[in-house]
C-alpha atoms as a PDB file:
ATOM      1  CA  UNK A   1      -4.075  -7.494  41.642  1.00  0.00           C
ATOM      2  CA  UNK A   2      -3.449  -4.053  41.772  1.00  0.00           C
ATOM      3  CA  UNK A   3      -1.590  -3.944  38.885  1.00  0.00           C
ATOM      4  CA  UNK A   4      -3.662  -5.258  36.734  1.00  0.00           C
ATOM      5  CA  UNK A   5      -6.134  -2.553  37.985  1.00  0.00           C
ATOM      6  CA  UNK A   6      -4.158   0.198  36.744  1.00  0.00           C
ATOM      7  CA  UNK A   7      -3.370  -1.122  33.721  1.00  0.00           C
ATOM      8  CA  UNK A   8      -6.550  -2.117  32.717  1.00  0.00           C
ATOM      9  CA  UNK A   9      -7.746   1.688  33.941  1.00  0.00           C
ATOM     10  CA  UNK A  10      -4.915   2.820  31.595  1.00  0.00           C
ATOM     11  CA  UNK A  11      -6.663   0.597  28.624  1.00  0.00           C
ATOM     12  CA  UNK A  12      -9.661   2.485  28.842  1.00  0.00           C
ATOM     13  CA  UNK A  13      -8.327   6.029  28.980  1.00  0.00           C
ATOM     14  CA  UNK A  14      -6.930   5.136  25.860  1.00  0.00           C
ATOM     15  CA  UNK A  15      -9.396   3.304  23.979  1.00  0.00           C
ATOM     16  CA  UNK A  16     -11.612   6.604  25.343  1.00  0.00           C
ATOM     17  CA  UNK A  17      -8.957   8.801  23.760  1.00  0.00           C
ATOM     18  CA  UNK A  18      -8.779   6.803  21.192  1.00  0.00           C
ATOM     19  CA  UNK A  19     -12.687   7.038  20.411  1.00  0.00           C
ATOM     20  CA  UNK A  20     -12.539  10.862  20.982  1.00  0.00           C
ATOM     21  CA  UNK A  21     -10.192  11.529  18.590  1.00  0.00           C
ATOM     22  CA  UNK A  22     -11.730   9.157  15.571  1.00  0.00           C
ATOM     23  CA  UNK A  23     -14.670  11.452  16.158  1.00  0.00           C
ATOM     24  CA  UNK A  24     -12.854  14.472  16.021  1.00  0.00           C
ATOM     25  CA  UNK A  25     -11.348  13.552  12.493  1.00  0.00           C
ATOM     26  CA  UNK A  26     -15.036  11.969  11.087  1.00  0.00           C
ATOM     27  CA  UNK A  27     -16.410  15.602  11.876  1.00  0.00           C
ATOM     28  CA  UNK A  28     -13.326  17.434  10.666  1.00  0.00           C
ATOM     29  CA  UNK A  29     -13.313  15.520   7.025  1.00  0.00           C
ATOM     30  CA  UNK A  30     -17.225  16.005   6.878  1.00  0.00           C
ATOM     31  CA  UNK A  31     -17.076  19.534   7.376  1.00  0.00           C
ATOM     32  CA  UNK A  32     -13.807  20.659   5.647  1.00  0.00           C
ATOM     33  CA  UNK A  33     -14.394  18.212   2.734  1.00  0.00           C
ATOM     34  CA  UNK A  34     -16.857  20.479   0.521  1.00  0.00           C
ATOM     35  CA  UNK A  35     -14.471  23.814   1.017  1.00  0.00           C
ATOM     36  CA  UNK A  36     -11.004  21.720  -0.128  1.00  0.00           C
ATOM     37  CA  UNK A  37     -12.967  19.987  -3.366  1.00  0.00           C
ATOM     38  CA  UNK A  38     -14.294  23.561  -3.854  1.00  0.00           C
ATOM     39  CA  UNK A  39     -10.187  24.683  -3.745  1.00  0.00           C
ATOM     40  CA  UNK A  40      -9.155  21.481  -5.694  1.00  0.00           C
ATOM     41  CA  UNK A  41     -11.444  22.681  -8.359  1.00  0.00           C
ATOM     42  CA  UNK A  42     -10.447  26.041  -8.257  1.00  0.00           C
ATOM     43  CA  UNK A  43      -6.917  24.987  -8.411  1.00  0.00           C
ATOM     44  CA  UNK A  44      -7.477  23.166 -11.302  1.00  0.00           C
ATOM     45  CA  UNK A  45      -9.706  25.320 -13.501  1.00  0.00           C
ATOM     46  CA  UNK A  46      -6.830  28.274 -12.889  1.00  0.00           C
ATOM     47  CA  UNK A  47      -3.759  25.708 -14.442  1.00  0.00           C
ATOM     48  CA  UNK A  48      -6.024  24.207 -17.106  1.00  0.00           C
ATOM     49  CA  UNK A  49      -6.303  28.867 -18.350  1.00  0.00           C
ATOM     50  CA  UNK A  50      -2.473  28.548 -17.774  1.00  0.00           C
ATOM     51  CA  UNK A  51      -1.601  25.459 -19.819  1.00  0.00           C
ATOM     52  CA  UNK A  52      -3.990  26.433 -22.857  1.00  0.00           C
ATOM     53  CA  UNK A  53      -2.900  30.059 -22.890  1.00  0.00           C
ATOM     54  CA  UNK A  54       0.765  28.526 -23.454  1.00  0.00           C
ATOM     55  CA  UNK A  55       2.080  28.735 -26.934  1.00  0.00           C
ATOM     56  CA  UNK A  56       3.492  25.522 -27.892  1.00  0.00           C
ATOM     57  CA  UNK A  57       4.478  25.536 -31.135  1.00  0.00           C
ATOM     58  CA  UNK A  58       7.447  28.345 -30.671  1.00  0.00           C
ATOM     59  CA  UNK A  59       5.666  31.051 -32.967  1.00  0.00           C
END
């Protein structure tokens, strides 16, 4: 019986753990998410000046 006392102390430290660090990655995503669109569309804006300032025809 003790065994099965352990173990199922083991399950719960991990389906704690496991709890703790979903939340940990909901709150990251929420809070980073507006700063890496805002660098995605930076990013993009900058190679869209590149690509059009590009001479394509070979004059």
């Amino acid at each position: 019986m003790r065994r099965f006392n352990r173990a199922q102390s083991t399950l719960e430290y991990v389906i704690i753990l496991a709890a703790v660090i979903g939340a940990i990655i909901y709150v990251a995503s929420t809070l980073l998410k507006p700063k890496l669109q805002s660098s995605y569309d930076t990013l993009t804006t900058k190679m869209q000046d590149k690509v059009s300032s590009v001479n394509f025809s070979g004059e």
